[in-house]
N, C-alpha and C. Protein backbone atom coordinates (compact mmCIF):
# COMPACT_ATOMS: atom_id res chain seq x y z
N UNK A 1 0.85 -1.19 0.00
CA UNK A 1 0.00 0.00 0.00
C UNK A 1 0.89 1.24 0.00
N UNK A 2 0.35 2.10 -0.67
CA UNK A 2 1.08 3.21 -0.92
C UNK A 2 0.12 4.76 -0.19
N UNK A 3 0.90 5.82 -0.73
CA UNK A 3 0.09 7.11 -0.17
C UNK A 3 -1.18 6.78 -1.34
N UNK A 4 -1.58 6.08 -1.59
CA UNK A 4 -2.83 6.18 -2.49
C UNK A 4 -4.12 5.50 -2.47
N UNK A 5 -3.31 4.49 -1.65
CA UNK A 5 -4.46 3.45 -0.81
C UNK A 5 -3.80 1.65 -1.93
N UNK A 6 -4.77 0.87 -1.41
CA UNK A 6 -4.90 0.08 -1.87
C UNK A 6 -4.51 -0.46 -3.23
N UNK A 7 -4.14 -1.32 -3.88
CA UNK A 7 -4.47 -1.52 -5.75
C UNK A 7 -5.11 -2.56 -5.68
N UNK A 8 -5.98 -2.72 -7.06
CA UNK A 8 -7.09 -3.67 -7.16
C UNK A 8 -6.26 -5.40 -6.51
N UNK A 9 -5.03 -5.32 -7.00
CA UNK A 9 -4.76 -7.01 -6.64
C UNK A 9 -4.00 -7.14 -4.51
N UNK A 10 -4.06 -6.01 -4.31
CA UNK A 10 -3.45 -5.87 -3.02
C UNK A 10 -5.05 -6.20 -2.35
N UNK A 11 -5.92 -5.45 -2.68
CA UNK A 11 -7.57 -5.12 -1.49
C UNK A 11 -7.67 -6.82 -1.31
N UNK A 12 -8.11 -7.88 -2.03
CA UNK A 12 -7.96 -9.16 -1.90
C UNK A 12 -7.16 -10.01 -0.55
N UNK A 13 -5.92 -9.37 -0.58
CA UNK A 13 -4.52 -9.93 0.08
C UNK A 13 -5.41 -9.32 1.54
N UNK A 14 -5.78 -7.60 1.67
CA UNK A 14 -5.88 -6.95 2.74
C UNK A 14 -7.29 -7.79 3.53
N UNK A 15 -8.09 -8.04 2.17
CA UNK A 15 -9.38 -8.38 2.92
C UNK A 15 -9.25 -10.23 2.92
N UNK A 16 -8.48 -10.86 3.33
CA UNK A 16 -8.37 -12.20 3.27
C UNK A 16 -9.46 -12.72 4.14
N UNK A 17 -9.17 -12.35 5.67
CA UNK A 17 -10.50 -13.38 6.42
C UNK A 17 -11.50 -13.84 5.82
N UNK A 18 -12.21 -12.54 5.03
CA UNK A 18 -13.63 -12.62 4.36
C UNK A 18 -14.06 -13.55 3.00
N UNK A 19 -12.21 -13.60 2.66
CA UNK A 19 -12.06 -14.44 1.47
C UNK A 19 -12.79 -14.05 0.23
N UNK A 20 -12.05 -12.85 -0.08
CA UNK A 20 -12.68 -11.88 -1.62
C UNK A 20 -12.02 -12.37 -2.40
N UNK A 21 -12.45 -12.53 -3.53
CA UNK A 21 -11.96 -13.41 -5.10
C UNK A 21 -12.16 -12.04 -5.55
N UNK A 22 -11.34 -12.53 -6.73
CA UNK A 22 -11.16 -11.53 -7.99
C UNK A 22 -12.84 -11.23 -8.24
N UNK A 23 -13.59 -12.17 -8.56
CA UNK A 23 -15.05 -11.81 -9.07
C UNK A 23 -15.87 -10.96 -8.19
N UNK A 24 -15.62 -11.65 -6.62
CA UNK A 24 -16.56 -10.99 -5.57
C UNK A 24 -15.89 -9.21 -5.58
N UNK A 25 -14.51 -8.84 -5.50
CA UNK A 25 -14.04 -7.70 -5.54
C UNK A 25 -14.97 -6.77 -7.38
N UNK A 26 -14.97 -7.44 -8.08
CA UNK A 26 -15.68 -6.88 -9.47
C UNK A 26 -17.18 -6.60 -9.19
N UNK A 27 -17.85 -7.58 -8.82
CA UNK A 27 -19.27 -7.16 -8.13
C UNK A 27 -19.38 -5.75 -7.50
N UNK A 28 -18.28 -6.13 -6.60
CA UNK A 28 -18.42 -5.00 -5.39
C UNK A 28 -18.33 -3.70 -5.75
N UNK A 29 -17.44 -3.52 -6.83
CA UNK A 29 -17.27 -2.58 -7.33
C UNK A 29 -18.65 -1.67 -8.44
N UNK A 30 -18.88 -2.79 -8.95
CA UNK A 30 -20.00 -2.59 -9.90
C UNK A 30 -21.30 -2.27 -9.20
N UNK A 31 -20.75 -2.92 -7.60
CA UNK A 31 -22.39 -2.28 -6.51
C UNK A 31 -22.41 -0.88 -5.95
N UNK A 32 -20.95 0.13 -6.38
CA UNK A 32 -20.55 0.97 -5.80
C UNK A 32 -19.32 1.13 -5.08
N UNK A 33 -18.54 0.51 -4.87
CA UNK A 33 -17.12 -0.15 -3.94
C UNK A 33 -16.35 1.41 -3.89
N UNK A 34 -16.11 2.13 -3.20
CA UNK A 34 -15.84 3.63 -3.57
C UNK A 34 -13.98 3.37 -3.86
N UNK A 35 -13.86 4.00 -4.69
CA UNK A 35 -12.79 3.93 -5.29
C UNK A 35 -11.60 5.23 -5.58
N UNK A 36 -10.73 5.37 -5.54
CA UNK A 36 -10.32 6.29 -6.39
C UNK A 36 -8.95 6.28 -7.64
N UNK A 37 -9.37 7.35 -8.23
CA UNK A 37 -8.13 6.37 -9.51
C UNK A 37 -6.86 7.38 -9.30
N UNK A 38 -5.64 7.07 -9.54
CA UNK A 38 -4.36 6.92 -9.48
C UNK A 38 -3.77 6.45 -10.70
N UNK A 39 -3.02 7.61 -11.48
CA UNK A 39 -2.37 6.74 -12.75
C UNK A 39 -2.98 5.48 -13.35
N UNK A 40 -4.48 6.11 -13.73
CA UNK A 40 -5.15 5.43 -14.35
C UNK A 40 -5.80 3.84 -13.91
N UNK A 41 -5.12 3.82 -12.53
CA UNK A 41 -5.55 2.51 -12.06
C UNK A 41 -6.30 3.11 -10.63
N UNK A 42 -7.33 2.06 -10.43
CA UNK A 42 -8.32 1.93 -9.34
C UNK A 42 -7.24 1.82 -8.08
N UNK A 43 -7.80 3.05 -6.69
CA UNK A 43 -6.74 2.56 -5.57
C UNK A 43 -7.52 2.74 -4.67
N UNK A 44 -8.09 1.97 -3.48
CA UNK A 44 -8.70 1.44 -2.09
C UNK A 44 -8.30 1.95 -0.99
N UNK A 45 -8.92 2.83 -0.58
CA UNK A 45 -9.06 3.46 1.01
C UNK A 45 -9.61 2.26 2.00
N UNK A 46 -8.87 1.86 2.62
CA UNK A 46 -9.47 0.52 3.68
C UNK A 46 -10.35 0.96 4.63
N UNK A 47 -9.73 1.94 5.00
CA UNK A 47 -11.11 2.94 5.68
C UNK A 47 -12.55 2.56 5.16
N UNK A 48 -12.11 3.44 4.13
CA UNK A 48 -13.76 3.09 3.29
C UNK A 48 -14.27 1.98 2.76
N UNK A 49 -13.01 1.48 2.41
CA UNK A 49 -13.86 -0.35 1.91
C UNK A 49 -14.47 -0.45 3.06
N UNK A 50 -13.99 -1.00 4.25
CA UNK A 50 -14.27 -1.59 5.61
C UNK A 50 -15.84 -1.01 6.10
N UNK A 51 -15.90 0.69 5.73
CA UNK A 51 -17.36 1.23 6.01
C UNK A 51 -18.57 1.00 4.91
N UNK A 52 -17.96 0.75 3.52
CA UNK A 52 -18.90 0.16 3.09
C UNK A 52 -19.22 -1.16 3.01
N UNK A 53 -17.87 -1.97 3.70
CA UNK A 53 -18.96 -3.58 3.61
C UNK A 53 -19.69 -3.39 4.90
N UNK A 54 -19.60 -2.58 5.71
CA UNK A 54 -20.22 -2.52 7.04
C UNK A 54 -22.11 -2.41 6.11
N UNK A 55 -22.00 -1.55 5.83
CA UNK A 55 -22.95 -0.92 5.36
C UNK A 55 -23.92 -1.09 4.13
N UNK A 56 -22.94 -2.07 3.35
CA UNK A 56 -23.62 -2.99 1.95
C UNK A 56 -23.54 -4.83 2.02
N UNK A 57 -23.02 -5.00 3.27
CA UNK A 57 -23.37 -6.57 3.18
C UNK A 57 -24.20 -6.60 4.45
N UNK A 58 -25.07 -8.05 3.88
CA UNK A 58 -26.34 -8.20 4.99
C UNK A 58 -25.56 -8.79 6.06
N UNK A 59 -26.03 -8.50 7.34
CA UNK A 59 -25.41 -8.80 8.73
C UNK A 59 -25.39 -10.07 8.86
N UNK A 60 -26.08 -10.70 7.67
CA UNK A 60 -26.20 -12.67 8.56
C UNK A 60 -24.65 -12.88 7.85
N UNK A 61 -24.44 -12.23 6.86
CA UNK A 61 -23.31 -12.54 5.59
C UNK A 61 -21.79 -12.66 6.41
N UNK A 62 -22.11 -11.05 7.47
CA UNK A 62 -20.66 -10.85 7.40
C UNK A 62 -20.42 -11.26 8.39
N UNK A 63 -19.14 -12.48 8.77
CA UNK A 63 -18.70 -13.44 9.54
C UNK A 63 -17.68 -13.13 10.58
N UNK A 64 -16.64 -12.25 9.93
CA UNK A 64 -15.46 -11.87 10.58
C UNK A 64 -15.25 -10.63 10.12
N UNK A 65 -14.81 -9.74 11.68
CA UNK A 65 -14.77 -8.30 11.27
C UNK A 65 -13.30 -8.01 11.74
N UNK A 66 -13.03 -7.04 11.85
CA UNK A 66 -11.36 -6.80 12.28
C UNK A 66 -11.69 -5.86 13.40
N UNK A 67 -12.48 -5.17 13.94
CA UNK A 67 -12.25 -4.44 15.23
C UNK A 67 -13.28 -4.65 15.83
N UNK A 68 -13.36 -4.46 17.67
CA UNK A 68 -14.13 -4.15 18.52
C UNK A 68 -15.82 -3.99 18.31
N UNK A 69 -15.51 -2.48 17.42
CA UNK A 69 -16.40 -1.53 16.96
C UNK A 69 -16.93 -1.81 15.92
N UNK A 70 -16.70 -2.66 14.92
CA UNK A 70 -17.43 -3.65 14.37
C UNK A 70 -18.54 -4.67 14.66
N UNK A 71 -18.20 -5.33 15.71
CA UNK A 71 -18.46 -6.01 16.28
C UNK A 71 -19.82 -5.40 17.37
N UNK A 72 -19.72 -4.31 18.06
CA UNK A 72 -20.45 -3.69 18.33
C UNK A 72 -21.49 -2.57 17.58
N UNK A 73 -21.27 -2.52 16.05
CA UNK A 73 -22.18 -2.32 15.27
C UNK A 73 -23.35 -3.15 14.87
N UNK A 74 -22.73 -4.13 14.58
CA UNK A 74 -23.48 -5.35 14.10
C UNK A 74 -24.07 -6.06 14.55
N UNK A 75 -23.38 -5.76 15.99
CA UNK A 75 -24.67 -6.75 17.63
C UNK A 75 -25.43 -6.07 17.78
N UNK A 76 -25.22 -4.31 17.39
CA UNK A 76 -26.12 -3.29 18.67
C UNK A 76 -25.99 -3.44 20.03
N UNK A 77 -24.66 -2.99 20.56
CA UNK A 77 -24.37 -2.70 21.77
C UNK A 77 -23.12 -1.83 21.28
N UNK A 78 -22.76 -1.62 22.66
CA UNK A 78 -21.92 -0.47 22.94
C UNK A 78 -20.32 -1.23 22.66
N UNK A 79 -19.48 -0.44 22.61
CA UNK A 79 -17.96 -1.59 22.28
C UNK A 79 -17.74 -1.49 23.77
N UNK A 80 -17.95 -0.91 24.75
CA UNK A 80 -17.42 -1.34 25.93
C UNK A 80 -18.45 -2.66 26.14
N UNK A 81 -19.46 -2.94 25.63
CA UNK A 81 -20.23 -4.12 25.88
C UNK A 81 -19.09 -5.39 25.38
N UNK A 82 -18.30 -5.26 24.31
CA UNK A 82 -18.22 -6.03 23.72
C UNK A 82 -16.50 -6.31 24.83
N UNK A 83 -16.30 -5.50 24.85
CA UNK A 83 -15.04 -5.44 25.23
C UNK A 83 -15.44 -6.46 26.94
N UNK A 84 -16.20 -6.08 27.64
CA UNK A 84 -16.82 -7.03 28.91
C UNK A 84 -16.41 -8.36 28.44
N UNK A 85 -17.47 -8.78 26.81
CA UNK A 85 -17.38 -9.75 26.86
C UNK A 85 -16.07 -10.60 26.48
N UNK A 86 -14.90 -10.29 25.77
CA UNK A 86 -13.92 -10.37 25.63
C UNK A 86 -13.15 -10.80 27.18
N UNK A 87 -13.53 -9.91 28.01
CA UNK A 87 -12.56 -10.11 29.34
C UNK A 87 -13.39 -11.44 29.90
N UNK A 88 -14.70 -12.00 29.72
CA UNK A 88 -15.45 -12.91 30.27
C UNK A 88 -14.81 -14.14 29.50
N UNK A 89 -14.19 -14.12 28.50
CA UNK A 89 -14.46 -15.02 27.72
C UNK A 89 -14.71 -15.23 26.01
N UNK A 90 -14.99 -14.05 25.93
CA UNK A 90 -15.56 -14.08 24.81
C UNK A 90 -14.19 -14.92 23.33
N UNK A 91 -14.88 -15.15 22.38
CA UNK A 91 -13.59 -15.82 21.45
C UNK A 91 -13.67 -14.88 20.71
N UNK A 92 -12.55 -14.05 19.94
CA UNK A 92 -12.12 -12.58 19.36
C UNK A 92 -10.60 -12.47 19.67
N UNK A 93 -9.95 -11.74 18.85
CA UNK A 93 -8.25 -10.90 18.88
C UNK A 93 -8.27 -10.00 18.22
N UNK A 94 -7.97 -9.20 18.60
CA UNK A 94 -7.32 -7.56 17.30
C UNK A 94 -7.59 -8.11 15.77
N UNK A 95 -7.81 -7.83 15.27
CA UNK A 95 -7.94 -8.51 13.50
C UNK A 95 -8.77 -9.06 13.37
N UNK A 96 -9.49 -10.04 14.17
CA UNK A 96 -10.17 -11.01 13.82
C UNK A 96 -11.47 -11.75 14.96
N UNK A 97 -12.74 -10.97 14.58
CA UNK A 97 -13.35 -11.53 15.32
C UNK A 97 -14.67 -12.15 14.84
N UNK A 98 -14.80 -13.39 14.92
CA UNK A 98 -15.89 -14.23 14.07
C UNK A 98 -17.32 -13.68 14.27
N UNK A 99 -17.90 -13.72 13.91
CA UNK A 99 -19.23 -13.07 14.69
C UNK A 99 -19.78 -14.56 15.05
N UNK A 100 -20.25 -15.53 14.25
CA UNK A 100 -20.26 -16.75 14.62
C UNK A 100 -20.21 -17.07 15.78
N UNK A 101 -19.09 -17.18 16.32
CA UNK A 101 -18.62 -17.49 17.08
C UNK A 101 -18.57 -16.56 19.02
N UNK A 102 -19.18 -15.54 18.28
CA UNK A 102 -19.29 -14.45 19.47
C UNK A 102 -20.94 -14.44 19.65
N UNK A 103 -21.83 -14.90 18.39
CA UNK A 103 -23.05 -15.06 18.54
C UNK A 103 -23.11 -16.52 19.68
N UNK A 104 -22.72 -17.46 19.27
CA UNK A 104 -22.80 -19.02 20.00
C UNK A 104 -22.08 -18.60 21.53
N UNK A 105 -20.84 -17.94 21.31
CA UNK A 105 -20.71 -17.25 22.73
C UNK A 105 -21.83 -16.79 24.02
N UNK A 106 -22.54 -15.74 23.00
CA UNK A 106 -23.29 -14.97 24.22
C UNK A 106 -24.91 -15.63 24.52
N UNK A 107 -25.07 -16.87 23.20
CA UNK A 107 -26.26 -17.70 23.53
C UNK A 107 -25.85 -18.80 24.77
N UNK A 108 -24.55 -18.66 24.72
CA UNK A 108 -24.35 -20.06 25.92
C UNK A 108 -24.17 -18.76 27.25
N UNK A 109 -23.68 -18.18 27.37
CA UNK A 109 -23.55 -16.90 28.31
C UNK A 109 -24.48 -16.50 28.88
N UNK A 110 -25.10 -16.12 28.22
CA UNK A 110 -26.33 -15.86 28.32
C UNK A 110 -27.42 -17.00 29.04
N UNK A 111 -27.38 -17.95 28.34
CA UNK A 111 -28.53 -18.74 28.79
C UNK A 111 -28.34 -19.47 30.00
N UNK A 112 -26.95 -19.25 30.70
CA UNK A 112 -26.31 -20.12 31.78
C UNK A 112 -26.91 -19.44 32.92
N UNK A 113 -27.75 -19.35 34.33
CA UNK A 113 -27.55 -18.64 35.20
C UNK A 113 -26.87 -18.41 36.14
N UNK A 114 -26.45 -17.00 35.80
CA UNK A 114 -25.11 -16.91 37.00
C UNK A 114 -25.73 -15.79 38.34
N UNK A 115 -25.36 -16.31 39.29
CA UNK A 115 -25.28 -15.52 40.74
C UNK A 115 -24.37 -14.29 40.22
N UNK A 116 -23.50 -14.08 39.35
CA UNK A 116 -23.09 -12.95 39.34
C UNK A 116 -23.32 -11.84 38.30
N UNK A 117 -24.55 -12.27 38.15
CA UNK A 117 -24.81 -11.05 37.30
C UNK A 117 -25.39 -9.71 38.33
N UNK A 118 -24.55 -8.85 37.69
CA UNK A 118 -25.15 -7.42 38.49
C UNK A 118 -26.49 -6.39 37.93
N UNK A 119 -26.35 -5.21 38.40
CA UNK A 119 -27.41 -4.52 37.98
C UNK A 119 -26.86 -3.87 36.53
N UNK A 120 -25.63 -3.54 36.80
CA UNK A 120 -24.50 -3.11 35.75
C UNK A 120 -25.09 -4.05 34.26
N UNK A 121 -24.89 -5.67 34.09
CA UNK A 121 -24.88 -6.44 33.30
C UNK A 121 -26.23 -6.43 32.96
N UNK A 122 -27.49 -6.93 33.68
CA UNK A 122 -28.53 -6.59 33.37
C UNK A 122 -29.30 -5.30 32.27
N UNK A 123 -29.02 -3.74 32.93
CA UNK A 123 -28.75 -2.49 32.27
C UNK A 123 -28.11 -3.02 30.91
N UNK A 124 -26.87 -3.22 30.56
CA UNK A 124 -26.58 -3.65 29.11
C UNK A 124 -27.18 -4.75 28.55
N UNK A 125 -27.68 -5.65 29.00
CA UNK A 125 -28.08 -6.73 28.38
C UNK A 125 -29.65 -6.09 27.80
N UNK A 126 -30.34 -5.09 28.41
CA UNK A 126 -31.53 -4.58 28.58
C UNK A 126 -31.15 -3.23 27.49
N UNK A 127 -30.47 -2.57 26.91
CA UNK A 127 -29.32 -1.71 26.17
C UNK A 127 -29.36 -2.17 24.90
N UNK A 128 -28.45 -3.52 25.27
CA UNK A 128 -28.48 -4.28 23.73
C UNK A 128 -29.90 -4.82 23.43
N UNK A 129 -31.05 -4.76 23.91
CA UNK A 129 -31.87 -5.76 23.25
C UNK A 129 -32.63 -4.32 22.71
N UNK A 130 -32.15 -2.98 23.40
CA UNK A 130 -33.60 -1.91 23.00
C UNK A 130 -32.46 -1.46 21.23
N UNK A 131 -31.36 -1.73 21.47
CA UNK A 131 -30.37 -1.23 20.42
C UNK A 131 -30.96 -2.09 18.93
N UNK A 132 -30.99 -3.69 19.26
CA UNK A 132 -31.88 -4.77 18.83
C UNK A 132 -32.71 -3.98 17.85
N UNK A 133 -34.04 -4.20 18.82
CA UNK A 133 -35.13 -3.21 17.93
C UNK A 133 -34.89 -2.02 17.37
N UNK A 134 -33.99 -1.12 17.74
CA UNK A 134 -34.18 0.22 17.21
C UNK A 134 -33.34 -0.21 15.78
N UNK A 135 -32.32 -1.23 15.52
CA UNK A 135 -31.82 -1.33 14.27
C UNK A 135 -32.96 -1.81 13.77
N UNK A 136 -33.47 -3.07 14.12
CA UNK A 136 -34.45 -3.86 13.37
C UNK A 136 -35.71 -2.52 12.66
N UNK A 137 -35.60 -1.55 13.51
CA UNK A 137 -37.29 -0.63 13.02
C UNK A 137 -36.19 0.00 12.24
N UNK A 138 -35.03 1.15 12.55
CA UNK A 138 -34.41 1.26 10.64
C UNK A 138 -34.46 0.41 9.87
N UNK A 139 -33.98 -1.00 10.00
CA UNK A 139 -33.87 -1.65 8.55
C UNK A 139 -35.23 -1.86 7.85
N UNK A 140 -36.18 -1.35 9.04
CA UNK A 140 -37.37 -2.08 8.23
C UNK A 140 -37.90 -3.29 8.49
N UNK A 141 -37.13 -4.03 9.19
CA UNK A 141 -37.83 -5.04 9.82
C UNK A 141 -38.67 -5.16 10.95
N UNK A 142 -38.85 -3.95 11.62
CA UNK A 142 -40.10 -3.89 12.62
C UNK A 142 -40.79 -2.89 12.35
N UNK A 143 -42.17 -2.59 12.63
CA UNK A 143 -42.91 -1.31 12.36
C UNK A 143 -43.53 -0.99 13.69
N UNK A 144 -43.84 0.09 13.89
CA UNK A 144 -44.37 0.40 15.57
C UNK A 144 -45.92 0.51 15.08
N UNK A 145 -46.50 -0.13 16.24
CA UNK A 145 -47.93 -0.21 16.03
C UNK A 145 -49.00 0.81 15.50
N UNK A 146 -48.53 1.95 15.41
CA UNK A 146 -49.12 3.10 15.47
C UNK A 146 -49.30 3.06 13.48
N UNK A 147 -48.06 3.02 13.01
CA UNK A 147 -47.48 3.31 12.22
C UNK A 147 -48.51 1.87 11.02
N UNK A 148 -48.47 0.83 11.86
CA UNK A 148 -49.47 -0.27 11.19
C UNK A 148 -50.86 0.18 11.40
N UNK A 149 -51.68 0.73 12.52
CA UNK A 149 -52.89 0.89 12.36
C UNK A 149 -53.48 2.28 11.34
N UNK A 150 -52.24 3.01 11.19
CA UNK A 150 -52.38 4.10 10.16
C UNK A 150 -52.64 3.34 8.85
N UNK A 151 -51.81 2.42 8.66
CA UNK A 151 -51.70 1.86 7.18
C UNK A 151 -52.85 1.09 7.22
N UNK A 152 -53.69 0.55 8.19
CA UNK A 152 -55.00 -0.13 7.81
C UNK A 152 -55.87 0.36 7.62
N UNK A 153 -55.88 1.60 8.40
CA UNK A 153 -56.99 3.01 8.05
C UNK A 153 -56.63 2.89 6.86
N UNK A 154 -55.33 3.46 6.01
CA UNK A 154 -55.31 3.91 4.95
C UNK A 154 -56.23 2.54 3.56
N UNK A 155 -55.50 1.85 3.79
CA UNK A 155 -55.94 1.03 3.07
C UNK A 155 -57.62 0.20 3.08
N UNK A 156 -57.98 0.62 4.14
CA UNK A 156 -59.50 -0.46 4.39
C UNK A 156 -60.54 1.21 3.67
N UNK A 157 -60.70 2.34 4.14
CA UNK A 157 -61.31 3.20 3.31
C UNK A 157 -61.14 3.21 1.96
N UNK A 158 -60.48 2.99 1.34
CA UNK A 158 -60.38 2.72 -0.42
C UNK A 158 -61.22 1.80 -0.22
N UNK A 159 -61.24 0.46 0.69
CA UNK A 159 -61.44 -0.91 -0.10
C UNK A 159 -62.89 -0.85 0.30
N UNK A 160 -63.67 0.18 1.27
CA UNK A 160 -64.76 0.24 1.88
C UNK A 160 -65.41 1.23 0.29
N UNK A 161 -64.61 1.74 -0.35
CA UNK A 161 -65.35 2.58 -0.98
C UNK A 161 -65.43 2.01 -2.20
N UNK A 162 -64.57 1.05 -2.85
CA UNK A 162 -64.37 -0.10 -3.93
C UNK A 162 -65.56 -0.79 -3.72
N UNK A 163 -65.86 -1.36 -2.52
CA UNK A 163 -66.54 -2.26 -2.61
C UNK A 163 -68.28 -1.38 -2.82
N UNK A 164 -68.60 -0.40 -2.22
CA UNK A 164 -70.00 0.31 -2.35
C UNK A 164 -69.78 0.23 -4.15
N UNK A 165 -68.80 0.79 -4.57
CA UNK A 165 -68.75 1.30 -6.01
C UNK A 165 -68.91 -0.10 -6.87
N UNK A 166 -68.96 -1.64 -6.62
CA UNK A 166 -69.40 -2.90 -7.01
C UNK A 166 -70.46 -3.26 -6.92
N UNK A 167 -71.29 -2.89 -5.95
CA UNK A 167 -72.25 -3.20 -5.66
C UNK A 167 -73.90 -3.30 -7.35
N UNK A 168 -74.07 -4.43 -7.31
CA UNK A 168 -74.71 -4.31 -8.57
C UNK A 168 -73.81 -4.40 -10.28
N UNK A 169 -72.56 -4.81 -9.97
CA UNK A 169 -71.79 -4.84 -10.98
C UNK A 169 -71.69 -6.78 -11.52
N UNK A 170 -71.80 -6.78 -12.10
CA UNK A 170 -71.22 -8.71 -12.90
C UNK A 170 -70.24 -8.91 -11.82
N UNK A 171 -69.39 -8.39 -11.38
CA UNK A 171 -68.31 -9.18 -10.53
C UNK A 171 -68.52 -9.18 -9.05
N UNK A 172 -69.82 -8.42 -9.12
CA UNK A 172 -70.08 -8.32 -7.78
C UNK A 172 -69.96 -9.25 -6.44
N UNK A 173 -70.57 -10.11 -6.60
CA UNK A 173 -70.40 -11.34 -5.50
C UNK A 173 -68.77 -12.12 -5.49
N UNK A 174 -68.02 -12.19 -6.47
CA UNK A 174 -66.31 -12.71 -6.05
C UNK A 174 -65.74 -11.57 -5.20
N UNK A 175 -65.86 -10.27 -5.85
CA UNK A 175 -65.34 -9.21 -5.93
C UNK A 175 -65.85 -8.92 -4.27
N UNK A 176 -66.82 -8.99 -3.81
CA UNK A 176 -67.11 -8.06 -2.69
C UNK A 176 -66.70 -9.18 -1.56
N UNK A 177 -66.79 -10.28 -2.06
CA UNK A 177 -66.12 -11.50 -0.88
C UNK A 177 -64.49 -11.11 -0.46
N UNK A 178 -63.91 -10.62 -1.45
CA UNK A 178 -62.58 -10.99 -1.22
C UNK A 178 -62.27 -9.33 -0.79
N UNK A 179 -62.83 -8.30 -0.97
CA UNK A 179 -62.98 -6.92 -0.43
C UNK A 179 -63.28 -7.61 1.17
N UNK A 180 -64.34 -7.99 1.45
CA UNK A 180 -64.53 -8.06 2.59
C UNK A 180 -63.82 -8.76 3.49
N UNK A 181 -62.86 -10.07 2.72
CA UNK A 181 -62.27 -11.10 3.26
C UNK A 181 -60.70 -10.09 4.11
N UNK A 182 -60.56 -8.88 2.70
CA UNK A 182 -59.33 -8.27 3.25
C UNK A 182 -59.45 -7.14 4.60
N UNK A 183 -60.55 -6.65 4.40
CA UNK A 183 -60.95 -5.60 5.36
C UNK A 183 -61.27 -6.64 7.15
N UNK A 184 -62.16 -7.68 6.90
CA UNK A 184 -62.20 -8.28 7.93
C UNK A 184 -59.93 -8.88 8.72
N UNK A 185 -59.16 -9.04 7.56
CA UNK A 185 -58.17 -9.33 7.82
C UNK A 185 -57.90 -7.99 8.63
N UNK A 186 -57.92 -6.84 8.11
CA UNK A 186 -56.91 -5.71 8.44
C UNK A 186 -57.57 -5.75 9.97
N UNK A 187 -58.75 -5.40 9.93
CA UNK A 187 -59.19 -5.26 11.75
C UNK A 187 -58.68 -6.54 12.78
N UNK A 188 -58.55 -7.66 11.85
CA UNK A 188 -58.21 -8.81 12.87
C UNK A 188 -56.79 -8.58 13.70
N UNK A 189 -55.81 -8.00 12.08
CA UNK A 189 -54.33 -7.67 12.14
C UNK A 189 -54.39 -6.20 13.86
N UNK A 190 -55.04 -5.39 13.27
CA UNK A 190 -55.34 -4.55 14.16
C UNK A 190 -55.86 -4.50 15.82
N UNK A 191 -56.74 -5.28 16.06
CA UNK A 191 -57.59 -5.94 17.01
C UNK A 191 -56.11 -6.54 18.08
N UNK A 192 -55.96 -7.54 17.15
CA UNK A 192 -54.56 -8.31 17.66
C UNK A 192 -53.59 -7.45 18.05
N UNK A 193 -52.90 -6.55 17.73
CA UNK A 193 -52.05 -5.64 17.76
C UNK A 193 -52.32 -4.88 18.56
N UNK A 194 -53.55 -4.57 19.16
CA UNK A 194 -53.73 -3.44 20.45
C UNK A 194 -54.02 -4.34 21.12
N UNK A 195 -53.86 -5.61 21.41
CA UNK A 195 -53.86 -6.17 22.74
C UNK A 195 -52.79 -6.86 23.13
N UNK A 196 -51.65 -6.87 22.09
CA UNK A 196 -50.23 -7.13 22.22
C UNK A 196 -49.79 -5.89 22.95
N UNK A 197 -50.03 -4.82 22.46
CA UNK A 197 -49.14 -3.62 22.74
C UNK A 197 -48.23 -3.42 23.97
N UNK A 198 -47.35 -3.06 24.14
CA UNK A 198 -46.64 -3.14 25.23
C UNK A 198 -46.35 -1.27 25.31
N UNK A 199 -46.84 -1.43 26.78
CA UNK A 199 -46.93 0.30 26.98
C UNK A 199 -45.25 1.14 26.68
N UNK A 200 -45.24 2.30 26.49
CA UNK A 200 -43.63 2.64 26.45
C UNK A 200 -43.05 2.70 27.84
């Protein structure tokens, strides 16, 4: 590596754990891989590679990270969380820490009961699970209830007004079954959902 960063056949060598091939590095690039050119050739800020695989590979994907703070991105906790677990036990070194392997960690850790857990450990364990959800509702994988009973309003008034506007039409009787089949769904979805709710 030079003052310029990386060259296309060095990033490979740098990113070994992850085991990048010539092809997977061409993808990456073609997905955006930020780059900059140098005497006509492509040259790699590791910095930035490193923040965009953070940031463009799916979390089940990426296996082994090289720092702390990695590691505490991708769990949702704090790096002093992670760093605890390191002094407990945890399996990790400077360069190289499996996630794998730090996941199977904190399921056996976790699930063991110990007399010494404090109020301290509890508080983070209670930390990481609200960190949990708050990634899961960015990525999109959770929605807050509020946010679902809006979208059933939205959607059941069209289908309340579709269906008056059938009434007396040839398709009438399939058509108003399966209007009704969806509207009876959305209140069920709804119904259910305010008696789950868990207060803030």
């Amino acid at each position: 590596m030079d003052d310029h960063g990386l060259s296309t056949s060095e990033l490979p060598l740098h990113l070994a754990p992850q085991g990048v091939t010539d092809k997977t590095l061409a993808r990456w690039i073609r997905k955006g891989l930020p780059f900059t050119k140098y005497k006509n050739r492509r040259r790699f800020d590791p910095a930035l590679v490193r923040q965009w695989l953070l940031q463009n590979t799916p979390a089940e994907l990426q296996t082994v990270v090289a720092t702390q703070d990695e590691v505490a991105a991708l769990e949702g906790v704090h790096v002093r969380t992670v760093a605890h677990w390191l002094a407990q036990g945890c399996p990790g070194r400077p360069g190289r820490y499996d996630l794998s392997q730090i996941r199977q960690w904190r399921a056996d850790h976790l699930r063991r009961p110990s007399r010494e857990t404090t109020a301290k450990d509890r508080y983070e364990h209670a930390r990481a699970e609200q960190k949990e959800l708050q990634v899961g509702q960015l990525r999109g994988e959770l929605v807050h209830i509020d946010e679902l009973r809006d979208l059933l309003a939205t959607v059941s008034g069209p289908l309340l007004r579709l269906r008056d506007d059938l009434i007396g039409t040839a398709v009438e009787t399939h058509a108003l079954r399966s209007i009704d089949e969806i509207i009876n769904q959305c209140h069920t979805i709804a119904e259910r959902n305010q008696t789950d709710e868990i207060p803030p």
